[in-house]
PDB file of N, CA and C in Angstrom:
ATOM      1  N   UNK A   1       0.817  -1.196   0.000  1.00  0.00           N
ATOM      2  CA  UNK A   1       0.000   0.000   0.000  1.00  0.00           C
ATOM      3  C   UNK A   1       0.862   1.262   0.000  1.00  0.00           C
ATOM      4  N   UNK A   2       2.197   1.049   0.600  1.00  0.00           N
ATOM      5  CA  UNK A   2       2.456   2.643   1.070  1.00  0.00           C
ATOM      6  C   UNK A   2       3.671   2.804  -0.530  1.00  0.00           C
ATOM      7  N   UNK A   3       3.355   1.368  -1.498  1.00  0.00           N
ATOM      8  CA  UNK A   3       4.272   1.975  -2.953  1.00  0.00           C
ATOM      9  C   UNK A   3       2.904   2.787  -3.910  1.00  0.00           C
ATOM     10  N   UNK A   4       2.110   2.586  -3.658  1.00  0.00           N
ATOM     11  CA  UNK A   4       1.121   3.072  -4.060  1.00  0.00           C
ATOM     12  C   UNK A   4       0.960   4.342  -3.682  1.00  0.00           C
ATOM     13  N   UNK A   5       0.706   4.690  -2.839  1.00  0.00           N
ATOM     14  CA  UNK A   5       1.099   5.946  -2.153  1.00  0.00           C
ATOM     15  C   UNK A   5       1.938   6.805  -2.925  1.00  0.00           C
ATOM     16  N   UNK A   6       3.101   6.453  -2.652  1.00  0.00           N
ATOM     17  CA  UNK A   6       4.210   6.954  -3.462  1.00  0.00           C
ATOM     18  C   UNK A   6       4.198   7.238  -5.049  1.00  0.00           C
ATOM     19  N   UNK A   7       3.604   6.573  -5.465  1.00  0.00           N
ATOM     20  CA  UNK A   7       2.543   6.474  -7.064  1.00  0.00           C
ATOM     21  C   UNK A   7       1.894   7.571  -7.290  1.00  0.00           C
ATOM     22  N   UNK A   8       0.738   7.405  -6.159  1.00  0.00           N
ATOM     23  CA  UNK A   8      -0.425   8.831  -6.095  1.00  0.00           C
ATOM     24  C   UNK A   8      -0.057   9.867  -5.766  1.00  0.00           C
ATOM     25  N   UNK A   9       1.309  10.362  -5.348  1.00  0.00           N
ATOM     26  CA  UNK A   9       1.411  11.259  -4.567  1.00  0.00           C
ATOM     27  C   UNK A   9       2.165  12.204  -6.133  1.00  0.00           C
ATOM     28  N   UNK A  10       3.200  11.652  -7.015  1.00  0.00           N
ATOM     29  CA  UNK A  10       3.177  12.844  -8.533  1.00  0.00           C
ATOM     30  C   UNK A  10       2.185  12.762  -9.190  1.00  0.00           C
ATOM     31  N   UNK A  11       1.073  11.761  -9.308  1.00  0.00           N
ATOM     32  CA  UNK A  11      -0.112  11.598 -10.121  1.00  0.00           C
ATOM     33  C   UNK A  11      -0.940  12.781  -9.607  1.00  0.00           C
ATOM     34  N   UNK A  12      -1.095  13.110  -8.530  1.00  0.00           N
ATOM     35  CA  UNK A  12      -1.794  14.359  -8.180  1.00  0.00           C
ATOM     36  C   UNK A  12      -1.202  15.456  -7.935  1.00  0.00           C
ATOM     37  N   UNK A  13      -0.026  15.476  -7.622  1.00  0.00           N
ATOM     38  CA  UNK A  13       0.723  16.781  -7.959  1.00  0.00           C
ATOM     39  C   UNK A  13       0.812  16.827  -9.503  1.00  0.00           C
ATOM     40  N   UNK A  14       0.808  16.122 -10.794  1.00  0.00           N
ATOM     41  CA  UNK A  14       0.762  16.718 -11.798  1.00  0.00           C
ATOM     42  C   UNK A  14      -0.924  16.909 -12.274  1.00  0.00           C
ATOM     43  N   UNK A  15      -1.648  16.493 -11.649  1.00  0.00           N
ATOM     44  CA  UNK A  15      -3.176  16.921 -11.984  1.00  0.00           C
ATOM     45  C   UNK A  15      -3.319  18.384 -11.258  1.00  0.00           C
ATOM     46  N   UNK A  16      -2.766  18.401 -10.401  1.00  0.00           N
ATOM     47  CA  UNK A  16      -2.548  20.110  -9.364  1.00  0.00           C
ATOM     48  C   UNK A  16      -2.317  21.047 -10.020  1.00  0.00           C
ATOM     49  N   UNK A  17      -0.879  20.507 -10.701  1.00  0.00           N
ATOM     50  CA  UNK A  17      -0.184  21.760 -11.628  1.00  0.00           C
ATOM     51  C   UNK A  17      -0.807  21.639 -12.887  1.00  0.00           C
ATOM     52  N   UNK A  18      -1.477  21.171 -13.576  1.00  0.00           N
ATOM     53  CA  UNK A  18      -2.630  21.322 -14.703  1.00  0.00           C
ATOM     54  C   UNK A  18      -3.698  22.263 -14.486  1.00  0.00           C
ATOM     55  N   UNK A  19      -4.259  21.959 -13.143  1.00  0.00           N
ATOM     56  CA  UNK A  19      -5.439  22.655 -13.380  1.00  0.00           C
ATOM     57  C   UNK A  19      -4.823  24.132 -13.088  1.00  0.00           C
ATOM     58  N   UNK A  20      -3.878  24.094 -12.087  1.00  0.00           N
ATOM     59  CA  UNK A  20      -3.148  25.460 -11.685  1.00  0.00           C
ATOM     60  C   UNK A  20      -2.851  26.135 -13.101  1.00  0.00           C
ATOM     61  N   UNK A  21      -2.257  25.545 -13.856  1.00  0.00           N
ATOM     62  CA  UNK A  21      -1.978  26.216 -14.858  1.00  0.00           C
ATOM     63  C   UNK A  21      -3.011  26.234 -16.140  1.00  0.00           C
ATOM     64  N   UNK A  22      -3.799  25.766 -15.863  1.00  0.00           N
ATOM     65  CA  UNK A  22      -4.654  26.181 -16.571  1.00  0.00           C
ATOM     66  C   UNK A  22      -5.838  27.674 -16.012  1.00  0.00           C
ATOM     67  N   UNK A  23      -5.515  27.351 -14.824  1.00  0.00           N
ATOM     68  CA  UNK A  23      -6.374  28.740 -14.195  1.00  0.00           C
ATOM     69  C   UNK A  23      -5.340  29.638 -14.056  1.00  0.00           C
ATOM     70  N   UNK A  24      -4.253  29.615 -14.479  1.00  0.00           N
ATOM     71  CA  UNK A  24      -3.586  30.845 -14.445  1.00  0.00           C
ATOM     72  C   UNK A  24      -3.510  31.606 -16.000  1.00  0.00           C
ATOM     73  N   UNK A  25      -3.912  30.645 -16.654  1.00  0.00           N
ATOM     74  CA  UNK A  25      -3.426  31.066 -18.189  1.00  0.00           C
ATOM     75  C   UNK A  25      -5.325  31.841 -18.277  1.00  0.00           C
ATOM     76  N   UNK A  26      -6.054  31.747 -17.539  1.00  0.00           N
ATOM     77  CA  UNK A  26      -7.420  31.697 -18.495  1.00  0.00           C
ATOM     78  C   UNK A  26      -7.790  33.457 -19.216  1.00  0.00           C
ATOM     79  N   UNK A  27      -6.764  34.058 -17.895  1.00  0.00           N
ATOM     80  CA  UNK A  27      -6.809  35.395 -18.674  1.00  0.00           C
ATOM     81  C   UNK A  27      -5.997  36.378 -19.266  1.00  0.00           C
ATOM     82  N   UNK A  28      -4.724  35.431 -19.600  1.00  0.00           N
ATOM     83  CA  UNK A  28      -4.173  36.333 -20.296  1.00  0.00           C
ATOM     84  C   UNK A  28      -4.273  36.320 -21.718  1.00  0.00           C
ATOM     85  N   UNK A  29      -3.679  37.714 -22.318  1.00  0.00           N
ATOM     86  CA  UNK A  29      -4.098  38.227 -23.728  1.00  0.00           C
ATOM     87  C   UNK A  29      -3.255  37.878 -24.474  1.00  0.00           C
ATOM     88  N   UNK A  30      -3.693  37.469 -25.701  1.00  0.00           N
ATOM     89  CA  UNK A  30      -2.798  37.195 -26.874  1.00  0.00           C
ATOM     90  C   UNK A  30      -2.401  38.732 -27.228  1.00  0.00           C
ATOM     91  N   UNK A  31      -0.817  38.681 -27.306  1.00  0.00           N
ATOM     92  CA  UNK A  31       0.287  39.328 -27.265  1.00  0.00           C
ATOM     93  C   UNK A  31       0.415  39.297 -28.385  1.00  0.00           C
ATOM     94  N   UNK A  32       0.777  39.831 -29.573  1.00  0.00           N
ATOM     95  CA  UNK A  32       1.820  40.039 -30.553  1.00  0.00           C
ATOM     96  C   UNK A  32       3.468  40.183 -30.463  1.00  0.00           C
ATOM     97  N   UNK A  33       4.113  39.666 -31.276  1.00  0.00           N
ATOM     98  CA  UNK A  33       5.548  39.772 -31.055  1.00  0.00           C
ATOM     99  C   UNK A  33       6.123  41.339 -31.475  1.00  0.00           C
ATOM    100  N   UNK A  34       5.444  42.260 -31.468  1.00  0.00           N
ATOM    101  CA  UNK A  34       5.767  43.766 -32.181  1.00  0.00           C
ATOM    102  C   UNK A  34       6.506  44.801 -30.988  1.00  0.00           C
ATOM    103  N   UNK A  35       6.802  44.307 -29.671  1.00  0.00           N
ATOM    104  CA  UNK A  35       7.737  45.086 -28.592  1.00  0.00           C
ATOM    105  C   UNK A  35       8.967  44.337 -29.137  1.00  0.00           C
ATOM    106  N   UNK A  36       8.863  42.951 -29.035  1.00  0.00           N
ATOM    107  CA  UNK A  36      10.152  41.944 -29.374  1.00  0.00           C
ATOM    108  C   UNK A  36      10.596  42.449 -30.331  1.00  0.00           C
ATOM    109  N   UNK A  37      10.196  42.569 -31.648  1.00  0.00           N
ATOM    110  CA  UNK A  37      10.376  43.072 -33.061  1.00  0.00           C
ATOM    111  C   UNK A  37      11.349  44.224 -32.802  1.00  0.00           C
ATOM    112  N   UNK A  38      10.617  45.380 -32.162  1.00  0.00           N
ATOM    113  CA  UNK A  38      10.851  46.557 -32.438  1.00  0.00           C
ATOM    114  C   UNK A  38      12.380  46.448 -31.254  1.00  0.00           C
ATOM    115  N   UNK A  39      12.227  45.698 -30.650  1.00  0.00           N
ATOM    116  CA  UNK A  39      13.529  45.958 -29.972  1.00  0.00           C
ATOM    117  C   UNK A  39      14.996  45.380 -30.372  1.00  0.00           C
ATOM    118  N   UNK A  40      14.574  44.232 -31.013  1.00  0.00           N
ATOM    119  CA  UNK A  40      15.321  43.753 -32.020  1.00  0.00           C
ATOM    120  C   UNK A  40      16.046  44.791 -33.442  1.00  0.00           C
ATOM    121  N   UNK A  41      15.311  45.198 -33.923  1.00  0.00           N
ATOM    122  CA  UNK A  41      15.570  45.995 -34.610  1.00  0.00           C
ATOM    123  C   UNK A  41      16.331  47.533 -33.977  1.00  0.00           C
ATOM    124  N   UNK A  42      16.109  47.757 -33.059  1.00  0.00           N
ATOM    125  CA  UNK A  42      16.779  48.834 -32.522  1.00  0.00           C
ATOM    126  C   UNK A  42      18.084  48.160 -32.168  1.00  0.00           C
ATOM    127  N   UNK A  43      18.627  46.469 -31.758  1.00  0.00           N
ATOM    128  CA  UNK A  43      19.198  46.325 -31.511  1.00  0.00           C
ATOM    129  C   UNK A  43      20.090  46.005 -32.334  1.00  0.00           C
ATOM    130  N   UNK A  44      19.874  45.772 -33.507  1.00  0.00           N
ATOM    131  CA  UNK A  44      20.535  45.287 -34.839  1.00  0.00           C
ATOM    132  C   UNK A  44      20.765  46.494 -34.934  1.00  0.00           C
ATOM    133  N   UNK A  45      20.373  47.664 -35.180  1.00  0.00           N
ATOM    134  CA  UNK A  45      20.647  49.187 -36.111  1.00  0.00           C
ATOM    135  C   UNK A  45      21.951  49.459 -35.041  1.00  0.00           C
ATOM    136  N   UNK A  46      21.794  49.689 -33.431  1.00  0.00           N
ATOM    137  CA  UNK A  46      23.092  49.925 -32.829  1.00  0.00           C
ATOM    138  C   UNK A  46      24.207  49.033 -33.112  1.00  0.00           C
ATOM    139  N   UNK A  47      23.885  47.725 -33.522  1.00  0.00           N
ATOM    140  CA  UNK A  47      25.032  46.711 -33.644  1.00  0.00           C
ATOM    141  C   UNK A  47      25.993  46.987 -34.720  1.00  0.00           C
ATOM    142  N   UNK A  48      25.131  47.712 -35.806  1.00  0.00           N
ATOM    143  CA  UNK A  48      25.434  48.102 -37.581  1.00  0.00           C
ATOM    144  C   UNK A  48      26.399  49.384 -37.152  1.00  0.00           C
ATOM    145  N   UNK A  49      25.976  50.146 -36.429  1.00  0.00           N
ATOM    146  CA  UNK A  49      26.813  51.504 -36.828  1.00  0.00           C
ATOM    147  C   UNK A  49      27.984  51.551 -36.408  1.00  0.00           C
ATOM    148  N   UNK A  50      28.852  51.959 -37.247  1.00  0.00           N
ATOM    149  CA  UNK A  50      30.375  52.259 -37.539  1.00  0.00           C
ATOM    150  C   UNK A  50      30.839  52.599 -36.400  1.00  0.00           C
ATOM    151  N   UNK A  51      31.847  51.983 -35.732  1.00  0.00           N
ATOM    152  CA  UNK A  51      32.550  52.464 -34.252  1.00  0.00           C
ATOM    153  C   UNK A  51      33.984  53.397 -34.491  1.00  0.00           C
ATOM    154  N   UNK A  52      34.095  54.245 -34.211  1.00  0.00           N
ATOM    155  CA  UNK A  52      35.386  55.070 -34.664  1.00  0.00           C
ATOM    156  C   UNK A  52      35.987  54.797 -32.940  1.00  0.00           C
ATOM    157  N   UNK A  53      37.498  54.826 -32.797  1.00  0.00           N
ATOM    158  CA  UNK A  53      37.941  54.570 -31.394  1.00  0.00           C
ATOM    159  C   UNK A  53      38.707  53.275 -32.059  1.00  0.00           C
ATOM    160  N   UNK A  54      39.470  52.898 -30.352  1.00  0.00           N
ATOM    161  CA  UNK A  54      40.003  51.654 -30.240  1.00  0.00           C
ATOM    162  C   UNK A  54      39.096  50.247 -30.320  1.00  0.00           C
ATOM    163  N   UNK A  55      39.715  49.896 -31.117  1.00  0.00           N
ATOM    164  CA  UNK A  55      38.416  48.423 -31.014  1.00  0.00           C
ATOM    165  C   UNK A  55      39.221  46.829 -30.170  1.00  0.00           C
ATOM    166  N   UNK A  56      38.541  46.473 -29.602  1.00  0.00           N
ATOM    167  CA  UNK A  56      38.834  45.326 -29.066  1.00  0.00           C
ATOM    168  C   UNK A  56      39.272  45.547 -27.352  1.00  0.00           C
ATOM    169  N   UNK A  57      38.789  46.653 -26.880  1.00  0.00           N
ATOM    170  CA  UNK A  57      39.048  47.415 -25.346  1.00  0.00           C
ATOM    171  C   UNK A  57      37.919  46.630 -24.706  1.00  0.00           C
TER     172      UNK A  57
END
């Protein structure tokens, strides 16, 4: 009995964290990737521009 136990005891901790995570997700908003985008791109344009100075400091 008490391997059984030991059985039931992740079988319901992963039914726990299901429903948990399913009640945590129920209200959030579909996001677009357009902050990611835009920061990306700001980060590529600083990466591009020409460095005058010592390089490799």
């Amino acid at each position: 009995m008490g391997a059984l136990a030991w059985l039931l005891i992740p079988f319901i901790a992963a039914i726990a964290a299901g429903l948990w995570g399913s009640w945590a997700n129920r209200t959030r908003k579909v996001r677009g990737d357009g902050p990611e985008l835009d920061g990306y791109a700001r980060f590529r344009e600083a990466m591009e521009k020409s460095h005058t100075g010592a390089r490799g400091a």
